[in-house]
Protein backbone atom coordinates (compact mmCIF):
# COMPACT_ATOMS: atom_id res chain seq x y z
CA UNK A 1 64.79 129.12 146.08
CA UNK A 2 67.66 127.73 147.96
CA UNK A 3 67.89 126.09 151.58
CA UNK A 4 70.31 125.75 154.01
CA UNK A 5 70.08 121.85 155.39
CA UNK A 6 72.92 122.36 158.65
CA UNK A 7 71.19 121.30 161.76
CA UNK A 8 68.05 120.35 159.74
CA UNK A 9 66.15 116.88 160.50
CA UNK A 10 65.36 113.85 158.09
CA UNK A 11 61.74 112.16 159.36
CA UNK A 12 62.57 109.19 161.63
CA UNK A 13 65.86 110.87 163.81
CA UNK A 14 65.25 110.04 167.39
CA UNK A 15 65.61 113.79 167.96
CA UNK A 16 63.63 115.13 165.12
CA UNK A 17 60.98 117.69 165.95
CA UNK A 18 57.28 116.51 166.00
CA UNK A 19 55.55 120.11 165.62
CA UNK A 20 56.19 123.29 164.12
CA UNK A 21 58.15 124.16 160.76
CA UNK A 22 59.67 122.01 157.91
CA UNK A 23 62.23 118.96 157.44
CA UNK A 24 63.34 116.56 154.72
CA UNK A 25 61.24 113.59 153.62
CA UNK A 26 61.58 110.84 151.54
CA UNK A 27 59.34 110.07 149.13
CA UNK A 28 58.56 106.31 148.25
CA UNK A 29 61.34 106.57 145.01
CA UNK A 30 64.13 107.48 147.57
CA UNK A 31 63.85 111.18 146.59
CA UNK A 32 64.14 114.08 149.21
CA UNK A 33 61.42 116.66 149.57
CA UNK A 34 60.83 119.57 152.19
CA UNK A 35 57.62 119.57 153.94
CA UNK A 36 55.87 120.94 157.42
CA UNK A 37 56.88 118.41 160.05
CA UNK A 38 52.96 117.90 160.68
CA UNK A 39 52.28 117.72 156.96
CA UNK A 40 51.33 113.96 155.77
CA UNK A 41 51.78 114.29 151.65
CA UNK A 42 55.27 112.92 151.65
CA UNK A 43 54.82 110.36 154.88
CA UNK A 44 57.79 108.22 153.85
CA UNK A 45 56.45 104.78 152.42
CA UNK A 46 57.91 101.97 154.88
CA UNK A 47 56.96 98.58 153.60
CA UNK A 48 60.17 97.12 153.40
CA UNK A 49 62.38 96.63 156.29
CA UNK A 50 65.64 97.20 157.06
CA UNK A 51 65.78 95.41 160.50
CA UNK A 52 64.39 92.07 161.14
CA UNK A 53 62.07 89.42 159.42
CA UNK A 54 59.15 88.14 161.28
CA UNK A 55 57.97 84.17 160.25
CA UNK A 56 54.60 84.27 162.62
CA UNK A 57 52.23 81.19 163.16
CA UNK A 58 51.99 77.74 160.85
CA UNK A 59 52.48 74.05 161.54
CA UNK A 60 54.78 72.07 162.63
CA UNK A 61 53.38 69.34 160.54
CA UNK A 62 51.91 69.09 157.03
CA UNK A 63 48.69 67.79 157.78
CA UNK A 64 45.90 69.63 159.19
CA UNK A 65 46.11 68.47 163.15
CA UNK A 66 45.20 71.62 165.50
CA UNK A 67 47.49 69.64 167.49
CA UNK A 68 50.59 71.07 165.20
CA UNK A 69 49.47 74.54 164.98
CA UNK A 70 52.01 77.00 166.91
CA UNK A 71 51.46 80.61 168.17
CA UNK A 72 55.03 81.14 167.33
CA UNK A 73 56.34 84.48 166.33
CA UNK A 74 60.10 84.42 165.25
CA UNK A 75 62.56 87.01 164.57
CA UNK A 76 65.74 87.12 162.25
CA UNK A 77 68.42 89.78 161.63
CA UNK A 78 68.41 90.91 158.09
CA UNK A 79 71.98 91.92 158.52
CA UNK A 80 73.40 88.65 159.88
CA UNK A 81 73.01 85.09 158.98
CA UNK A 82 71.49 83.64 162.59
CA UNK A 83 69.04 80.88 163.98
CA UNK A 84 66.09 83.11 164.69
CA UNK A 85 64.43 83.83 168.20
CA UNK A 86 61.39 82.88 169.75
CA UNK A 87 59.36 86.94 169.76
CA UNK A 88 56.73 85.76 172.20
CA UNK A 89 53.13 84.49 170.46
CA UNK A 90 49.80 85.12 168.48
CA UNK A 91 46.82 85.23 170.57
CA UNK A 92 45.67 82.12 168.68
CA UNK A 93 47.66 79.13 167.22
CA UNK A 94 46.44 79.16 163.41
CA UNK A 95 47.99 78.23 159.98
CA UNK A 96 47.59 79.80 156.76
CA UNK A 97 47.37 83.52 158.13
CA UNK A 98 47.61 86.35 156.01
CA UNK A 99 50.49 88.91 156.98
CA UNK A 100 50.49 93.13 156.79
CA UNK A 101 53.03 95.64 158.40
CA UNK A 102 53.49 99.27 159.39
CA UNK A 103 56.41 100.62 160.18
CA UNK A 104 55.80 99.75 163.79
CA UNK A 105 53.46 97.08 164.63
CA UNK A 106 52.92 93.52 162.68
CA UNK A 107 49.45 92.39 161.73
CA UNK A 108 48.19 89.00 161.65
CA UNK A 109 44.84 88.41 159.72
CA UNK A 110 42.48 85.20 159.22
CA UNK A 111 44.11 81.85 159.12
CA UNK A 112 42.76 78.82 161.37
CA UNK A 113 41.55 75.47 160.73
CA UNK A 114 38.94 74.14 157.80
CA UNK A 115 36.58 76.45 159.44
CA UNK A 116 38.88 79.48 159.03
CA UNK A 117 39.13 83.06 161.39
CA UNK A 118 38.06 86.51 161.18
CA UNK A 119 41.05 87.42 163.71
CA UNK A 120 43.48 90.26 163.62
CA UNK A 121 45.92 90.16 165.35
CA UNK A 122 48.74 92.94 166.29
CA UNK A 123 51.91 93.21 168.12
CA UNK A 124 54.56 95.45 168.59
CA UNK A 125 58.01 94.53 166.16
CA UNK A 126 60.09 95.84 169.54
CA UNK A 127 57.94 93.93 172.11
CA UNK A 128 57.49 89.95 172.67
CA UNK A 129 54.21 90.56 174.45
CA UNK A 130 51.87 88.59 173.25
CA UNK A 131 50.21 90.05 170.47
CA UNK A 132 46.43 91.63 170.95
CA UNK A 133 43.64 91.66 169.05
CA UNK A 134 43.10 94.50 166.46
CA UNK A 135 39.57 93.89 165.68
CA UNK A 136 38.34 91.29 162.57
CA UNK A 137 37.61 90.88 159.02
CA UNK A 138 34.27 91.21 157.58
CA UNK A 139 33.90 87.50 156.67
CA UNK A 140 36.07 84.25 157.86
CA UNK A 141 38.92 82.96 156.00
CA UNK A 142 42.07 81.69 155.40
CA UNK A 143 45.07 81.86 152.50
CA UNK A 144 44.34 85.22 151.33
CA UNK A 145 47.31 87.74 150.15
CA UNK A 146 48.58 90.59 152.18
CA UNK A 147 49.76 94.36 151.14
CA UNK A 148 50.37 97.19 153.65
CA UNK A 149 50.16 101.22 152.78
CA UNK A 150 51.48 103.44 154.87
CA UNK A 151 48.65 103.34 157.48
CA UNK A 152 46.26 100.21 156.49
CA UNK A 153 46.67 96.51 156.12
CA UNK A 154 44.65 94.90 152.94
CA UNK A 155 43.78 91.44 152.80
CA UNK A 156 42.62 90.02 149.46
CA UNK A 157 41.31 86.74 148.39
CA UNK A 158 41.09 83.44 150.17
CA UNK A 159 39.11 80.63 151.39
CA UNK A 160 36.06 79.68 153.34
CA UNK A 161 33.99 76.90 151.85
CA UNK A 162 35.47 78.35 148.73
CA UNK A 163 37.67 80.67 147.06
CA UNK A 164 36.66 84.09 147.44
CA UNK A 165 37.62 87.27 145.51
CA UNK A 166 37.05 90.30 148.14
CA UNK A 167 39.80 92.58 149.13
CA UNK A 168 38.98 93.82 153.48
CA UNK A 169 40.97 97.04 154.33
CA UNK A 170 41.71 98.07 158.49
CA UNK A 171 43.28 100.62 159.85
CA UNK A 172 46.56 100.61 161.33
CA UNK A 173 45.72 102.63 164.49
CA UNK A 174 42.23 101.79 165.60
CA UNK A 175 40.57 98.69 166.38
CA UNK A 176 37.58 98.06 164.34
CA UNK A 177 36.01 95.66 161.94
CA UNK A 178 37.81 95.51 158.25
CA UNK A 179 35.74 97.26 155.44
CA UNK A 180 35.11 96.35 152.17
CA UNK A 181 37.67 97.40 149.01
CA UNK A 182 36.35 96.20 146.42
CA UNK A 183 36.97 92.87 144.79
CA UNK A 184 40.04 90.78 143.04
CA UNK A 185 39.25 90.44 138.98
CA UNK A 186 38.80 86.69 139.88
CA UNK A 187 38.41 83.99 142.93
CA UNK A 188 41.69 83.32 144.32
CA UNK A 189 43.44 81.49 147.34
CA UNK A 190 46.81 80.83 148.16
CA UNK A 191 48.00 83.50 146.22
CA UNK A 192 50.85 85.99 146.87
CA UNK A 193 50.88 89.51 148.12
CA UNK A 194 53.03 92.44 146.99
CA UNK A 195 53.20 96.14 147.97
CA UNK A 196 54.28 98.80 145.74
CA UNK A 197 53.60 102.70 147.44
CA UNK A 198 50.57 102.81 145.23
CA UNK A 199 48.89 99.51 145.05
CA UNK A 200 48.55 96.42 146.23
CA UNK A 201 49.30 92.99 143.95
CA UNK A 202 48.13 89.19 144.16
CA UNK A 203 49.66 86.94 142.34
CA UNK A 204 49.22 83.20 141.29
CA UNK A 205 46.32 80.51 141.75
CA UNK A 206 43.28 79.80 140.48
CA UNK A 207 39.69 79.94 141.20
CA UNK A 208 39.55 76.31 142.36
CA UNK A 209 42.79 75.87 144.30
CA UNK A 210 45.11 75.33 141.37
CA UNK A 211 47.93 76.83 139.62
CA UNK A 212 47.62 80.11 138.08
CA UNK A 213 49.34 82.74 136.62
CA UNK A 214 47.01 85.86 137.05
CA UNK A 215 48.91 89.18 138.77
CA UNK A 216 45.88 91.70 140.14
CA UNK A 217 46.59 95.04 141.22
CA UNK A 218 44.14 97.26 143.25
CA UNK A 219 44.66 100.91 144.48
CA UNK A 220 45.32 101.68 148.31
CA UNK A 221 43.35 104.81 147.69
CA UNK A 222 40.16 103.70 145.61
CA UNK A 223 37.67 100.97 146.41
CA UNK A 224 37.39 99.22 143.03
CA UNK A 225 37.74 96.28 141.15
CA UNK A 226 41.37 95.41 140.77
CA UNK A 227 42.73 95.09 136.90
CA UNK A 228 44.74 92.48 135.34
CA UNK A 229 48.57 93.40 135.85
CA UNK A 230 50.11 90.71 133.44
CA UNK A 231 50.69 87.38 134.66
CA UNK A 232 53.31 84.82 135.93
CA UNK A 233 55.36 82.63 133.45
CA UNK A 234 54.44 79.59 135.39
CA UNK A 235 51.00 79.40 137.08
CA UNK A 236 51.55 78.72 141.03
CA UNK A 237 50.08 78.13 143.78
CA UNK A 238 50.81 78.07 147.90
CA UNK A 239 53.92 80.41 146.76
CA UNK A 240 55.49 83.40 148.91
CA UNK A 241 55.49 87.19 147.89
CA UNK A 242 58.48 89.67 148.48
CA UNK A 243 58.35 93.68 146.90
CA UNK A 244 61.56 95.90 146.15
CA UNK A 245 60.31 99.51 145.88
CA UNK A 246 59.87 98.49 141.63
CA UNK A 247 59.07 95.17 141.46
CA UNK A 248 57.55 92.42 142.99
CA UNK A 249 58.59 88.51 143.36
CA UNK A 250 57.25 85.36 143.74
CA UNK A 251 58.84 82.40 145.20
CA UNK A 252 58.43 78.78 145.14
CA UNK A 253 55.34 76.90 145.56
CA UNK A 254 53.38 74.47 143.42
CA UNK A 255 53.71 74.72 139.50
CA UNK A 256 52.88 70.87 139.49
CA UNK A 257 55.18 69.86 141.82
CA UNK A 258 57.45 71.49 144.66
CA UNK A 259 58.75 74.67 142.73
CA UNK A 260 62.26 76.60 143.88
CA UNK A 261 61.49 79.17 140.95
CA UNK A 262 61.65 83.01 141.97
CA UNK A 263 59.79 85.46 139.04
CA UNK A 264 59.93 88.77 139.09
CA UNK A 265 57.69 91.09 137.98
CA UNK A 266 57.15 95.08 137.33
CA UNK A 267 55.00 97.49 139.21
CA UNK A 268 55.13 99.88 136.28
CA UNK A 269 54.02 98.00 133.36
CA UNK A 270 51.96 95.70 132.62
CA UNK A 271 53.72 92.50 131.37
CA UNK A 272 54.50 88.93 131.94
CA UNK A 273 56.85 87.91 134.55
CA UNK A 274 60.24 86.86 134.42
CA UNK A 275 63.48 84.51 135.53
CA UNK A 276 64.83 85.71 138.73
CA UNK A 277 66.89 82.79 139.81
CA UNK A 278 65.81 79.97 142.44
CA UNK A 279 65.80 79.24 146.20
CA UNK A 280 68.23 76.70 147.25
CA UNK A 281 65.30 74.03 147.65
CA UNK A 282 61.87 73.49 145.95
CA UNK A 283 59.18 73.68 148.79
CA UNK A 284 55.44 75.11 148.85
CA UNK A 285 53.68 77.62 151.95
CA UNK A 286 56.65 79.42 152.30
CA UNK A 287 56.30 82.86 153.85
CA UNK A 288 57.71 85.98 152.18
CA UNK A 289 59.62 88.90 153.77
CA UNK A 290 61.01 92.15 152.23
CA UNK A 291 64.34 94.35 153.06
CA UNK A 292 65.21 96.93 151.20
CA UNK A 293 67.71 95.43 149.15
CA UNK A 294 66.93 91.62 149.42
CA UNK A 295 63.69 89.22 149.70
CA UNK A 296 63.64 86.42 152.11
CA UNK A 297 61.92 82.90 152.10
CA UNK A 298 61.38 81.16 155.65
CA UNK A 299 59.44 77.86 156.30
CA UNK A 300 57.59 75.91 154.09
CA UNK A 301 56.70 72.44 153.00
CA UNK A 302 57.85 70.15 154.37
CA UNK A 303 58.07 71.59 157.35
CA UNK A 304 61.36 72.97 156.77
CA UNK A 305 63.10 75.72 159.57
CA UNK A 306 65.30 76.76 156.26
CA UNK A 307 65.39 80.81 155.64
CA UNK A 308 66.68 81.79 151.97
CA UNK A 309 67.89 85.01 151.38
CA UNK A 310 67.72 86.29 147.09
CA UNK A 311 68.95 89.87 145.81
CA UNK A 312 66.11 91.96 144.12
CA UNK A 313 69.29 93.94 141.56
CA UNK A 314 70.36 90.53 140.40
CA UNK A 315 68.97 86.93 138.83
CA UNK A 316 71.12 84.35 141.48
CA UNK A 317 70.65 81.29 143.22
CA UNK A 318 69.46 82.24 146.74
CA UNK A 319 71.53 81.85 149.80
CA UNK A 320 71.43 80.15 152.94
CA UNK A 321 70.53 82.93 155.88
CA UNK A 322 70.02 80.75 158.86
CA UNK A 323 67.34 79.15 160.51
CA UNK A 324 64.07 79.78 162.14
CA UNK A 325 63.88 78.50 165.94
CA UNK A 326 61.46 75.27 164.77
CA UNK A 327 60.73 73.63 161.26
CA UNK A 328 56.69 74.57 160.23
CA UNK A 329 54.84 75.33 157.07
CA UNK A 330 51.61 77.23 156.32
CA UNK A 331 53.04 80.48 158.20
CA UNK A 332 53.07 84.30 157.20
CA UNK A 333 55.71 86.72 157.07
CA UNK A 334 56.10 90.28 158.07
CA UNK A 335 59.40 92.52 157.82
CA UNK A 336 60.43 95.66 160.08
């Protein structure tokens, strides 16, 4: 059977129909597909952004002080190489927050002090309101990994008196407490996060706040233990995560001492990860952002307002991109 696609709609056009017959959508390999407009199989997968990254949160200092703890939510252009903007605040000032985003809103998850949050916090990408809260996890903590699906945010790992191995799930579109998904293979914190259309993926450290090379991967759909996915090539810790539609990629951190490294790793098969080139500096609590085309490092140890900008098709020194509004550490990072 054959279709005629003249005056047809792709999902997203501001004047696409919202009811009634089909359209084209993408599915998450970049493939086109027909389907009822109301229909949800083939909701295109939107983790990566093609707009602006989002470096929300931190320290201006690399010490523990509340005092140095910002509410800071900045925006930069993917497309241009600018000082980023101030895009109004969290509802909290906190540090070591754990980041997840649709295609719409950015969420902000645990984080805080020695004493850690439950927190969620969510704001609009196109609004510098303030953001609001979007309910809480089920237990306090901070440094765990973030991966998005297409409607829920996943937190996994962390700290709170402890490492901790439990992956929380919320939804996108209500407020209510995070539930239970099951559990990382091991205790982690300070790890990376990664989002493939499937799964999500932590990466790095070690059960007692060291170096480590473990990569988990859990299912969005299945509340089980996540499996062993391979592992690093270096074991790191306090490192940022970035995901191309294939792969996923760690960058800097500790591995000793202040890494610049950037690995890259497959969704598809299990092995160890390899050489993808370095960021222009070594520095540890970076935050991690993902375009389609290009991952992003902004912040970090020590306290640096730097934002590196690396190529997912090829193994190259990063490059400059600008600057966020004020140097701090211990942030997270979103993309839109």
């Amino acid at each position: 059977m054959t279709r005629k696609i003249n005056n047809s709609y792709e999902l997203g056009q501001s004047n696409a129909p919202t009811d009634g017959g089909d359209m084209l959508k993408t599915r998450a390999d970049g493939t086109l597909v027909w389907e009822g407009v109301a229909d949800t199989t083939f909701v295109p997968f939107h983790f990566a952004g093609s707009n602006y990254g989002f470096n929300v949160g931190g320290s201006t200092s690399t010490g523990e002080s509340t005092g140095s703890f910002v509410t800071t939510r900045d925006r930069f252009a993917f497309s241009s190489n600018i000082t980023a903007t101030d895009w109004g605040d969290l509802s909290q000032s906190r540090i070591l927050l754990t980041g997840q985003s649709s295609s719409t809103h950015g969420f902000a998850s645990g984080g805080g002090d020695a004493g850690g949050y439950n927190t969620i916090d969510k704001f609009d990408f196109t609004s510098t309101a303030t953001s609001a809260d979007h309910g809480d996890l089920s237990q306090t903590r901070r440094g765990g990994s973030g991966s998005s699906s297409t409607t829920q945010g996943f937190t996994a790992g962390g700290y709170v008196g402890g490492s901790v191995n439990t992956i929380d799930k919320f939804d996108f579109s209500s407020n209510t407490t995070a539930t239970d998904h099951g559990d990382l293979s091991r205790l982690a914190r300070y790890s990376s996060g990664h989002t493939s259309s499937d799964n999500g993926y932590n990466a790095g450290s070690n059960g007692t706040g060291g170096p480590g090379t473990t990569i988990d991967y859990y299912a969005f759909s299945s509340n089980t233990t996540a499996t062993d996915h391979g592992d690093l090539s270096v074991g790191v810790i306090y490192h940022a995560g970035s995901s191309s539609s294939t792969h996923g990629f760690t960058a800097g951190g500790n591995d000793g001492g202040s890494s610049n490294t950037i690995e890259k790793f497959a969704f598809s098969s299990n092995t160890t990860a390899t050489d993808h080139g370095n960021l222009n500096e070594g520095r540890m609590f970076t935050s991690g952002h993902s375009e389609t085309d290009y991952g992003f490092a902004s912040g970090g140890h020590s306290t640096t307002d730097a934002i590196d900008r690396f190529a997912f098709a090829s193994n190259t020194t990063a490059t400059d991109w600008g600057n966020l509004s004020q140097s701090r550490t211990k942030s997270t990072g979103l993309q839109y």
